[in-house]
C-alpha atoms as a PDB file:
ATOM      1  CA  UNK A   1       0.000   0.000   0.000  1.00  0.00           C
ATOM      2  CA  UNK A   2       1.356   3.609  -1.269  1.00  0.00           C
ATOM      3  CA  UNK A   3       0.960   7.172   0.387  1.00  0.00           C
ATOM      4  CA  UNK A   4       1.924  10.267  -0.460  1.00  0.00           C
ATOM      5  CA  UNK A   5       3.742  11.333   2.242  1.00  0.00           C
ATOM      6  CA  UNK A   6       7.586  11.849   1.734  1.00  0.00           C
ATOM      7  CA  UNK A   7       8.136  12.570   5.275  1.00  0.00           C
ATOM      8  CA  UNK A   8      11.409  10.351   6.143  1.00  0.00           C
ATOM      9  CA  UNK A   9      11.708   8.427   9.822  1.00  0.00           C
ATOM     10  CA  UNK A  10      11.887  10.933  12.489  1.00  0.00           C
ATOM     11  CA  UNK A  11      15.195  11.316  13.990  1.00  0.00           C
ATOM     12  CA  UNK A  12      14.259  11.241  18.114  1.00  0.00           C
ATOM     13  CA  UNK A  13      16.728  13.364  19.967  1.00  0.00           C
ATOM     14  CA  UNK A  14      19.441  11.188  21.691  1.00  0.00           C
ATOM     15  CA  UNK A  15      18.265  10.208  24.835  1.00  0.00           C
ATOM     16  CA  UNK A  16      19.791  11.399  28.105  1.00  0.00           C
ATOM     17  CA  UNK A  17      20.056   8.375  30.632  1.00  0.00           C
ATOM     18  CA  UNK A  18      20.292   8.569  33.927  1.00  0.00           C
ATOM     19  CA  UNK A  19      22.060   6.561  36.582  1.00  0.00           C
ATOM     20  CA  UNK A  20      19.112   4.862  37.776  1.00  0.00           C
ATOM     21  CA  UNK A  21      21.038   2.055  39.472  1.00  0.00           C
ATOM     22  CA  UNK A  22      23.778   0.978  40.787  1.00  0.00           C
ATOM     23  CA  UNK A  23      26.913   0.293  38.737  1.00  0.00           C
ATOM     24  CA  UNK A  24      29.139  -1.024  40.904  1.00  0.00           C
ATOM     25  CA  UNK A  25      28.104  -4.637  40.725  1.00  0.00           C
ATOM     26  CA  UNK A  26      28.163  -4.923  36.738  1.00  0.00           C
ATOM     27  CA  UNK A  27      32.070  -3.572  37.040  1.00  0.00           C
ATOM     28  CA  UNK A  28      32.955  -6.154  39.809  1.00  0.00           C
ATOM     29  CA  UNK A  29      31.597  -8.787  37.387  1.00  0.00           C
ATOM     30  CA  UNK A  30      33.554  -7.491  34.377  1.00  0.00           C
ATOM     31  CA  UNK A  31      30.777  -5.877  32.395  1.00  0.00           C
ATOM     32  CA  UNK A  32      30.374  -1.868  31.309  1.00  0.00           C
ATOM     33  CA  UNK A  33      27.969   0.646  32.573  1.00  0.00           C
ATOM     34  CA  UNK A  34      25.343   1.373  30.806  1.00  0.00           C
ATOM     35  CA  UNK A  35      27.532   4.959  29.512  1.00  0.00           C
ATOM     36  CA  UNK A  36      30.004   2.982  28.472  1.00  0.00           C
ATOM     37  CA  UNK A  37      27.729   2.243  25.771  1.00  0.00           C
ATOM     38  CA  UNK A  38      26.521   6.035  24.599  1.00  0.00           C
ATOM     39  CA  UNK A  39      30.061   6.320  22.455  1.00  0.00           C
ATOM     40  CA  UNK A  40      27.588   3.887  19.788  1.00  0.00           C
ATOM     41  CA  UNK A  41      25.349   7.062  19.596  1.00  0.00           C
ATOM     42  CA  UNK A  42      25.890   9.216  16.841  1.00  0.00           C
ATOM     43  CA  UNK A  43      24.976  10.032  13.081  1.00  0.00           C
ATOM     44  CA  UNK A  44      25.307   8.227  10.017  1.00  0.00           C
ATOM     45  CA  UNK A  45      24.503  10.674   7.243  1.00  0.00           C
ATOM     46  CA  UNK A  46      22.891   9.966   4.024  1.00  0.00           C
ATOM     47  CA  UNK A  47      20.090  10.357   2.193  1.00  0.00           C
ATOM     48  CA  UNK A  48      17.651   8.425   3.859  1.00  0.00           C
ATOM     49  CA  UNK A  49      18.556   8.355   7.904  1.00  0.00           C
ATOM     50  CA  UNK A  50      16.580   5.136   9.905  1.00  0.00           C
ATOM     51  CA  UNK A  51      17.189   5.763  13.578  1.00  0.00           C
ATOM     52  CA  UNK A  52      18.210   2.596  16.029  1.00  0.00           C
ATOM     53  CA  UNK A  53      17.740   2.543  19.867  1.00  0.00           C
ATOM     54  CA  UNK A  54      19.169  -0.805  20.883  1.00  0.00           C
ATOM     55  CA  UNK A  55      17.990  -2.310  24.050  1.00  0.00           C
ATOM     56  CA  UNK A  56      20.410  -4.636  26.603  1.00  0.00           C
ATOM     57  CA  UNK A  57      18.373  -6.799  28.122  1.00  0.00           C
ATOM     58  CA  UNK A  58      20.025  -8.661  31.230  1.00  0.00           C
ATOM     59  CA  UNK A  59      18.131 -12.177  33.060  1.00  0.00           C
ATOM     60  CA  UNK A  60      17.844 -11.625  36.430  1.00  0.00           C
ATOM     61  CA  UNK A  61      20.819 -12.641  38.689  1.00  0.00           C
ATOM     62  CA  UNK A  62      22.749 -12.389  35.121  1.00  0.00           C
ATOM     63  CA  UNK A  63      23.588  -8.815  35.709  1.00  0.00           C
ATOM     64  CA  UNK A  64      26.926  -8.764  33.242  1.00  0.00           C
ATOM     65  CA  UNK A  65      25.524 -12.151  30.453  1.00  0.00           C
ATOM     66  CA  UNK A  66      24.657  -9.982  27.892  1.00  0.00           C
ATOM     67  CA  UNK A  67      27.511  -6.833  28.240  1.00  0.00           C
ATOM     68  CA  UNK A  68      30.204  -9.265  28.574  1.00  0.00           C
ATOM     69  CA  UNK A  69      29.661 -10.778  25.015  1.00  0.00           C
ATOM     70  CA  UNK A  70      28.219  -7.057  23.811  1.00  0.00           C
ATOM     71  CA  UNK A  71      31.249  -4.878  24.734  1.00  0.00           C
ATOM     72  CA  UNK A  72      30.508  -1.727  23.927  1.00  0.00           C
ATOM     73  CA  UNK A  73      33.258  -1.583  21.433  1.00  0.00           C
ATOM     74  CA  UNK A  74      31.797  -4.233  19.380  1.00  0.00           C
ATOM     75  CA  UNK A  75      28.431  -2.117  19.613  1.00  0.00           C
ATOM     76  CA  UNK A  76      30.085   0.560  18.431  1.00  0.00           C
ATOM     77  CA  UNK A  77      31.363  -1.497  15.455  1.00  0.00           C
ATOM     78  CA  UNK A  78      28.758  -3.027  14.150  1.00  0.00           C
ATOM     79  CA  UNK A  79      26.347  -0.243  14.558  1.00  0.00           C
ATOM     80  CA  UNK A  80      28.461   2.338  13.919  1.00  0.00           C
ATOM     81  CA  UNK A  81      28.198   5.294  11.157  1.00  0.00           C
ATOM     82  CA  UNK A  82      31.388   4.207   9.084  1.00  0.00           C
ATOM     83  CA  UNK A  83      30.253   2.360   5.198  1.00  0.00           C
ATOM     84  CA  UNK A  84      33.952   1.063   4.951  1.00  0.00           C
ATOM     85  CA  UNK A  85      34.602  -1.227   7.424  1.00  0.00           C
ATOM     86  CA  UNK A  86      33.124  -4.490   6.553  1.00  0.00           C
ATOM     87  CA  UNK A  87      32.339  -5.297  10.385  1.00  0.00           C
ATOM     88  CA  UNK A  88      29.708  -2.697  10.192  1.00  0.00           C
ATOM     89  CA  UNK A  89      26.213  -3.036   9.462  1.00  0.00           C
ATOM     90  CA  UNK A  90      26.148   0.078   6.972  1.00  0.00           C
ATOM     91  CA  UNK A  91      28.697  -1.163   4.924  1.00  0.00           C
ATOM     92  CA  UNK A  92      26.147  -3.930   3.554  1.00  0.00           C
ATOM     93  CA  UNK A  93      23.972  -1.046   3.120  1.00  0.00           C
ATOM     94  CA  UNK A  94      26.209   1.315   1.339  1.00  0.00           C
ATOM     95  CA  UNK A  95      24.466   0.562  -1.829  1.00  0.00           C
ATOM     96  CA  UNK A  96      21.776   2.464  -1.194  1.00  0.00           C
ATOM     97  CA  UNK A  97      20.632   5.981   0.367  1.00  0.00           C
ATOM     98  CA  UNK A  98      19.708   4.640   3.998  1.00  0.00           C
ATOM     99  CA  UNK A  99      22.087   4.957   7.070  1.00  0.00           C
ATOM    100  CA  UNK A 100      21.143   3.088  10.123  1.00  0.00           C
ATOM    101  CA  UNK A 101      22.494   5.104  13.225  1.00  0.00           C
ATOM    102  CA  UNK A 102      22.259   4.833  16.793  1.00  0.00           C
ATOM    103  CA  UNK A 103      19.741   7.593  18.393  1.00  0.00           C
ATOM    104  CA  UNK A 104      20.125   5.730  22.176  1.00  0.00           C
ATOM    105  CA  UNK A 105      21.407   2.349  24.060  1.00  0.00           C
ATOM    106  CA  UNK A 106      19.121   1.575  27.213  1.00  0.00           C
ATOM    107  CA  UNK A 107      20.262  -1.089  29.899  1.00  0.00           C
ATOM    108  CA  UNK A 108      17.437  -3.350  31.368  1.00  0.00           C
ATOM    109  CA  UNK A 109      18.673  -5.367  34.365  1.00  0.00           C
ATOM    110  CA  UNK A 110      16.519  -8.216  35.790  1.00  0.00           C
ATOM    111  CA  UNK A 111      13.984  -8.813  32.541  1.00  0.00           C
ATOM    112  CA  UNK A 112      12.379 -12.136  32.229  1.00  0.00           C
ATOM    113  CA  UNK A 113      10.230 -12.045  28.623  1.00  0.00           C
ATOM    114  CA  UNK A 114       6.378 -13.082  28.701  1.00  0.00           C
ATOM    115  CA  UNK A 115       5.828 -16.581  28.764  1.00  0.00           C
ATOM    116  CA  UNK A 116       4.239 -16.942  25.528  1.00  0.00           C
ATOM    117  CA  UNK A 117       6.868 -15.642  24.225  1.00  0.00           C
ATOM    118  CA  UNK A 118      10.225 -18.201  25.314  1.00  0.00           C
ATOM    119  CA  UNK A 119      10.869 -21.574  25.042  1.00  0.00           C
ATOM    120  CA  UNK A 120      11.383 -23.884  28.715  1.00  0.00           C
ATOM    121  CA  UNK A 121      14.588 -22.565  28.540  1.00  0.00           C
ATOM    122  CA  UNK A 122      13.425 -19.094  28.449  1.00  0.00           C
ATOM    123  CA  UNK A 123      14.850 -18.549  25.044  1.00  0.00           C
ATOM    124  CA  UNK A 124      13.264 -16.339  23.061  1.00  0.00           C
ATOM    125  CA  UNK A 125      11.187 -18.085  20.209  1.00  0.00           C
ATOM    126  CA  UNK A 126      11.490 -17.338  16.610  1.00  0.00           C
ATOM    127  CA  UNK A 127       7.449 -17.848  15.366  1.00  0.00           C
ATOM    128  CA  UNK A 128       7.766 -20.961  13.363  1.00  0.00           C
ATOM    129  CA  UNK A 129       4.241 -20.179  11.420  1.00  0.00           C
ATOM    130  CA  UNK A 130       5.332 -17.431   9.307  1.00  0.00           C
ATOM    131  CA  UNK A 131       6.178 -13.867   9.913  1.00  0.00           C
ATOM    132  CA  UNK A 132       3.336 -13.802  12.538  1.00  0.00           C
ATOM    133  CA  UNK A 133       2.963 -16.170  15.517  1.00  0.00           C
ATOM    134  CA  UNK A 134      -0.112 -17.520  16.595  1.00  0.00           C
ATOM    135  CA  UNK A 135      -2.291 -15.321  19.170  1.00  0.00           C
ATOM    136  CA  UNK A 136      -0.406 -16.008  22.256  1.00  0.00           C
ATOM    137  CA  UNK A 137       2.513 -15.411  20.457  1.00  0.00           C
ATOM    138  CA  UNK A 138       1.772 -11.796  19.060  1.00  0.00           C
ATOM    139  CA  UNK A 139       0.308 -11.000  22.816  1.00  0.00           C
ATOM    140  CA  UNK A 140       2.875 -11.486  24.540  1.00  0.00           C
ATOM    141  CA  UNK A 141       5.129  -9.589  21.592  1.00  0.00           C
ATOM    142  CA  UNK A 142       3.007  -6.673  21.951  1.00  0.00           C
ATOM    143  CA  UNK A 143       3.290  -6.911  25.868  1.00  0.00           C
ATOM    144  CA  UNK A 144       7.402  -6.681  25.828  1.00  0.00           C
ATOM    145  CA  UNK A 145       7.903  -3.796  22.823  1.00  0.00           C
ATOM    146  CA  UNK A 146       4.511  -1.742  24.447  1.00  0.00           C
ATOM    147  CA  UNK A 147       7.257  -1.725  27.457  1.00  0.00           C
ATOM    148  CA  UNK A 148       9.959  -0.887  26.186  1.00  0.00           C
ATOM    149  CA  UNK A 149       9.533   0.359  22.323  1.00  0.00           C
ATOM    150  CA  UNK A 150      10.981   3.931  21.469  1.00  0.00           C
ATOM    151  CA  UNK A 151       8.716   5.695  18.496  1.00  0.00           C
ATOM    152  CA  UNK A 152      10.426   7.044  15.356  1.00  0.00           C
ATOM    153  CA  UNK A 153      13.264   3.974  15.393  1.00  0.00           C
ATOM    154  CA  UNK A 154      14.192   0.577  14.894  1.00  0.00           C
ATOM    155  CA  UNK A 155      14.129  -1.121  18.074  1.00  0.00           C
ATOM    156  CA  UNK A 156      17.200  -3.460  18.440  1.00  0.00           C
ATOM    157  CA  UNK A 157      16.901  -6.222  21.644  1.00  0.00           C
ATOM    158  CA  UNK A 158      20.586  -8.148  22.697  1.00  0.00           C
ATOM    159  CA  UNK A 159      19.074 -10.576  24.611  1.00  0.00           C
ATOM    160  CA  UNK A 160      20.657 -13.667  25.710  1.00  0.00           C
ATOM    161  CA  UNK A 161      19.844 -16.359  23.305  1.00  0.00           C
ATOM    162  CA  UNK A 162      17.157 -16.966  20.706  1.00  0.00           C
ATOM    163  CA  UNK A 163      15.486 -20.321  20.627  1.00  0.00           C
ATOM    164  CA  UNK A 164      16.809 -22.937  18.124  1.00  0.00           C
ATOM    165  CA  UNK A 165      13.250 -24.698  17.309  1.00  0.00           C
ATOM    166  CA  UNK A 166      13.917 -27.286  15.207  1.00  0.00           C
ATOM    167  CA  UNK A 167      17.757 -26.329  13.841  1.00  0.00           C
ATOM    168  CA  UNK A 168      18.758 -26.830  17.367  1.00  0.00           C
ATOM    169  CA  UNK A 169      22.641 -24.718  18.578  1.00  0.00           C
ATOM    170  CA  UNK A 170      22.363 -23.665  14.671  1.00  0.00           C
ATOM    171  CA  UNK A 171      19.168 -21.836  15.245  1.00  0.00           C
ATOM    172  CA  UNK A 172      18.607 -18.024  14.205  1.00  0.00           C
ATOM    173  CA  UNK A 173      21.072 -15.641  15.507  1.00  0.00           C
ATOM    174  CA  UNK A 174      18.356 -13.166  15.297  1.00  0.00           C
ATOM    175  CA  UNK A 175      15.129 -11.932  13.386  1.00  0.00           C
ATOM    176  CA  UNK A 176      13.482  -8.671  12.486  1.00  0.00           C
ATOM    177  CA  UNK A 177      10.187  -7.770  12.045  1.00  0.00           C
ATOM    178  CA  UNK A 178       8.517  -4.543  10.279  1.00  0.00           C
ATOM    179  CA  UNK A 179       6.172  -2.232  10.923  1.00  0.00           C
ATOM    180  CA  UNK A 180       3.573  -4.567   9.362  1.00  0.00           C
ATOM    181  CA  UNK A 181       4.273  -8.106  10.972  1.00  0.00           C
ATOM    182  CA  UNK A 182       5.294  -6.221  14.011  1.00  0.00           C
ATOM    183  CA  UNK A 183       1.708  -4.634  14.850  1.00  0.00           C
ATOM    184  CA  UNK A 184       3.360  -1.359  13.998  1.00  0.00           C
ATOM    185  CA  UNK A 185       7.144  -1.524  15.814  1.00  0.00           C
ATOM    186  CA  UNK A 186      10.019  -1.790  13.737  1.00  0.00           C
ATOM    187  CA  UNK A 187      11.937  -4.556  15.739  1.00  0.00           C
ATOM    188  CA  UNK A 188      14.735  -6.837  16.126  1.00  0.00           C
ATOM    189  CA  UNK A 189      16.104  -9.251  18.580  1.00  0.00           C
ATOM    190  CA  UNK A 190      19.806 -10.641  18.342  1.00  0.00           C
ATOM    191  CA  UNK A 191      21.729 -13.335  20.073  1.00  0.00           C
ATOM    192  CA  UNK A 192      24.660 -13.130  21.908  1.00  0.00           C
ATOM    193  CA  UNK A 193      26.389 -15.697  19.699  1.00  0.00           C
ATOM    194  CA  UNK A 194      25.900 -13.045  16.974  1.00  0.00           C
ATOM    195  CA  UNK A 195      29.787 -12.734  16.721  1.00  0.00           C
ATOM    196  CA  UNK A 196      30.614 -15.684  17.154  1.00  0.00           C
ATOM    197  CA  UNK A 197      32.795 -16.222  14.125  1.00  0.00           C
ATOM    198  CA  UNK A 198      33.370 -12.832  13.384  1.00  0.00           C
ATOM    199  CA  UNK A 199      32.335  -9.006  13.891  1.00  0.00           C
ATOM    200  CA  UNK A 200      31.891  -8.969  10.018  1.00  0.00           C
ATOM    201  CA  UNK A 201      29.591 -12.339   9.929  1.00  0.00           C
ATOM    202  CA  UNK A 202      27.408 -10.419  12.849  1.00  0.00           C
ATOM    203  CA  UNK A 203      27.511  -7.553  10.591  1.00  0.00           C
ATOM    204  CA  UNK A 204      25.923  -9.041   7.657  1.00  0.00           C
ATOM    205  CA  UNK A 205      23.244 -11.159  10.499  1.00  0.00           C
ATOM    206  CA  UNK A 206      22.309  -7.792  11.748  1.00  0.00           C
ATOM    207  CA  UNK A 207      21.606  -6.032   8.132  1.00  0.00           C
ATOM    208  CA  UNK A 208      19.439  -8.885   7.259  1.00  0.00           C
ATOM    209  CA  UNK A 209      17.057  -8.661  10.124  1.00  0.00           C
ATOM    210  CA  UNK A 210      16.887  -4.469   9.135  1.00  0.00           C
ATOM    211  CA  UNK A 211      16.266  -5.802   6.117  1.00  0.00           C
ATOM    212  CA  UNK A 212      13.187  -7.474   7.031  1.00  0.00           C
ATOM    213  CA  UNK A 213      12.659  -3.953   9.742  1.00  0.00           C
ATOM    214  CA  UNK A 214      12.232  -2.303   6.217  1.00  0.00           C
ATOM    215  CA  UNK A 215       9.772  -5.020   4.499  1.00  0.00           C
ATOM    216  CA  UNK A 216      11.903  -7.297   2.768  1.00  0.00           C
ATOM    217  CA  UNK A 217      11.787 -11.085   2.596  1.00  0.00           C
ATOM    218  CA  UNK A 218      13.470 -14.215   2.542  1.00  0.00           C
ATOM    219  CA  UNK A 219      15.507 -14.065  -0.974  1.00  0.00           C
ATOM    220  CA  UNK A 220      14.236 -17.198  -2.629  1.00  0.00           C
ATOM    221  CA  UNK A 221      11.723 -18.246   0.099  1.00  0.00           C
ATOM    222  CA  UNK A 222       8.013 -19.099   0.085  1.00  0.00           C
ATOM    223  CA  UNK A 223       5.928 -16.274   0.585  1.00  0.00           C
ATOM    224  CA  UNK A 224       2.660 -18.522   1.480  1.00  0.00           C
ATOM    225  CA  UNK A 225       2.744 -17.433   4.858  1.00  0.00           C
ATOM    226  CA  UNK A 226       2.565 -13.632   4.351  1.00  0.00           C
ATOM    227  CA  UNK A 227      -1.269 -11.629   4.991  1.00  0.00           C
ATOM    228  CA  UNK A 228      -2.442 -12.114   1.564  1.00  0.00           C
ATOM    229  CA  UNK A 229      -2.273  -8.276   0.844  1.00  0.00           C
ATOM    230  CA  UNK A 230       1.544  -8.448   1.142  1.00  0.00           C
ATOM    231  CA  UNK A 231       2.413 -12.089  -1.114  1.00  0.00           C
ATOM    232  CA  UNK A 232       2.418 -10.323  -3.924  1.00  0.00           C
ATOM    233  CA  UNK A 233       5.163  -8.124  -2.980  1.00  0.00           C
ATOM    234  CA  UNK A 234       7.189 -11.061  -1.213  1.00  0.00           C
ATOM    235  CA  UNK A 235       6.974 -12.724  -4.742  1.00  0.00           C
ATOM    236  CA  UNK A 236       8.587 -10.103  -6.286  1.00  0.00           C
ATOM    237  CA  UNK A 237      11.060  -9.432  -3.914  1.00  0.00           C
ATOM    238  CA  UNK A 238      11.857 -12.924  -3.219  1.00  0.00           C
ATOM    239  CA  UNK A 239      12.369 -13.591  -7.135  1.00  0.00           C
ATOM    240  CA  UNK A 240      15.491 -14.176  -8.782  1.00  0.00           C
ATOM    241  CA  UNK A 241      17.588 -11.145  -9.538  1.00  0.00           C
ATOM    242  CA  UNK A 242      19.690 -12.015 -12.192  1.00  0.00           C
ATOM    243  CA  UNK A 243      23.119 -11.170 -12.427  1.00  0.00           C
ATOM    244  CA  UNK A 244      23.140 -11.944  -8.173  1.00  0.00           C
ATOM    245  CA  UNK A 245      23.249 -15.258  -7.781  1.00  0.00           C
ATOM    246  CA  UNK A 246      20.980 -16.450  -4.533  1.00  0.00           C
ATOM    247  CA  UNK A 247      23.952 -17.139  -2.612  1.00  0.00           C
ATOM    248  CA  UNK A 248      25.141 -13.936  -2.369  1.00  0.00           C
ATOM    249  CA  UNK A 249      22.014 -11.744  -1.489  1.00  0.00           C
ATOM    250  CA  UNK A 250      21.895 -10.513   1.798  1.00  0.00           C
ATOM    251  CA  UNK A 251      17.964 -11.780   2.339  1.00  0.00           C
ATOM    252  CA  UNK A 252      18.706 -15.302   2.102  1.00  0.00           C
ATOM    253  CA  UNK A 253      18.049 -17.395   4.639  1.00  0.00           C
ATOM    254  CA  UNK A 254      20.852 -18.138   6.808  1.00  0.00           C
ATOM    255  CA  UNK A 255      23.167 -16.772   3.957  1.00  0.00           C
ATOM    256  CA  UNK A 256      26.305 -14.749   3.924  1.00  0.00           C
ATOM    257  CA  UNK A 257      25.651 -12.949   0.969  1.00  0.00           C
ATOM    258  CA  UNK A 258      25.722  -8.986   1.472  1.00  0.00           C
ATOM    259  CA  UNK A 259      23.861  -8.245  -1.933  1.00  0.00           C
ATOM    260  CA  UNK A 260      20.711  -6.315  -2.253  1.00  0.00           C
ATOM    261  CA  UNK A 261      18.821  -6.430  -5.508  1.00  0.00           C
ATOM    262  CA  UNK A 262      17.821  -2.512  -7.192  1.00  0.00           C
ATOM    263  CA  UNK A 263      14.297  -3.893  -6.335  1.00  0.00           C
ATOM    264  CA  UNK A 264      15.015  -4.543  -2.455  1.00  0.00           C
ATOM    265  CA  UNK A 265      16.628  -1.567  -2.193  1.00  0.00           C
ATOM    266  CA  UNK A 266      13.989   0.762  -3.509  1.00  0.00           C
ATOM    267  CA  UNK A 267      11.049  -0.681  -1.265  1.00  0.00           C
ATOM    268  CA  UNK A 268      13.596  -0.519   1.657  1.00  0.00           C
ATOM    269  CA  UNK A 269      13.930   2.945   0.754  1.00  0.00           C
ATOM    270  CA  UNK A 270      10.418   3.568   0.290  1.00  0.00           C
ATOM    271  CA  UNK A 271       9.663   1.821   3.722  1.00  0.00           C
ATOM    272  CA  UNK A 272      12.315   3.980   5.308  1.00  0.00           C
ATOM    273  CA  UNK A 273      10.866   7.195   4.119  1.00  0.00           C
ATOM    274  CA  UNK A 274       7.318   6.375   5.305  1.00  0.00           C
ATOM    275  CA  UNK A 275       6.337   6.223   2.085  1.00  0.00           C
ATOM    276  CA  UNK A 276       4.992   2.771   1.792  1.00  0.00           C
ATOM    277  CA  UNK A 277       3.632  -0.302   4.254  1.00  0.00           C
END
């Protein structure tokens, strides 16, 4: 569905954070205060400008789980402004007009998800059903992000683990969801295994889930799951792109391809300026 407005994403002022807590106890563990974390908060420029707030969510009695695989150097890498460094996520996107860039980071200590929405590990699930999960499912979604959701940004959620469903320890390092399978937030949730190989493989995970943040699909995948007004649009974004072979297209599933076909990158672009669902 098209509009005509050509407003772009609001850019929300960077938000001032106070000490609300107590400190002292994350740096005994070995983890960084939450201000250790602000040097990630900047601009990235360019033509089209999507604003990030990223959210560290720490289990309770797990005060330093998430930080101490998150540094905040390796925030400020991957999420950083630079489009040359291949560890970054907008040097996948350098392609195109948008800049991701990072308007705020928020510590959460002691958060336990809904119920609905973990596994009996308290893993958070990836819905297996499409890119909607059954009813339980989306409650308890809209529960969390009505919680903790900043407007005018892509929400970004470093939470401890994502649940492997049926691939098991080579389950989903993370997944994104738009305005439009996300009843309205732009969101993503990551894993702390994201860098597990390398900053530059996390790189590439994390531009695929704002890929999907900005209404793009699975390169190649089956878009019978999608609300029916939208399949049409997965078909043609999930098509072949000839000369980009599937492999290297940064929507595949569980790829490591950092290529965006013209037609991805226009309705990401389109998305990103509020121009389109």
């Amino acid at each position: 569905m098209t509009g005509s407005r050509s407003t772009r994403w609001p850019l929300v002022a960077v938000l001032a954070f106070a000490a609300m807590w107590n400190v002292a106890p994350a740096r005994a563990q070995g983890c960084e205060p939450e201000s250790a974390y602000q040097q990630a908060v900047g601009s990235a420029g360019g033509d089209v400008p999507v604003p990030i707030v990223i959210h560290i969510m720490e289990r309770p009695g797990k005060a330093c789980e998430v930080r101490q695989r998150w540094t905040s150097e390796q925030v400020k890498i991957v999420f950083g402004p630079g489009t040359i460094d291949p560890r970054g996520v907008n040097s996948v996107w350098s392609g195109t007009s948008i800049r991701f860039s990072v308007r705020g980071v928020e510590l959460h200590d002691d958060q336990t998800p809904p119920g609905d929405m973990v596994d009996a590990q308290r893993n958070i699930k990836v819905p297996l059903t499409g890119p909607r999960g059954d009813d339980t499912y989306e409650a308890a979604f809209t529960a969390l992000v009505d919680k903790f959701h900043r407007d005018g940004s892509v929400n970004v959620y470093l939470w401890r683990r994502i649940s492997g469903g049926p691939l098991g320890d080579d389950g989903p390092l993370g997944f994104g969801r738009s305005k439009r399978t996300g009843n309205g937030k732009a969101t993503v949730f990551l894993d702390i295994r994201c860098f597990q190989g390398s900053l530059r493989a996390c790189a590439t995970v994390v531009a695929h889930e704002f890929g999907h943040t900005l209404g793009l699909y699975h390169a190649g995948g089956s878009c019978d799951k999608v609300d029916p007004e939208f399949r049409d649009l997965c078909k043609s974004l999930a098509a072949p792109c000839p000369p980009v072979k599937l492999a290297a297209r940064l929507m595949k599933t569980q790829g490591t391809g950092r290529a965006l076909c013209p037609l991805e990158g226009k309705q990401a672009e389109c998305v990103a300026k509020n121009q389109c669902r």
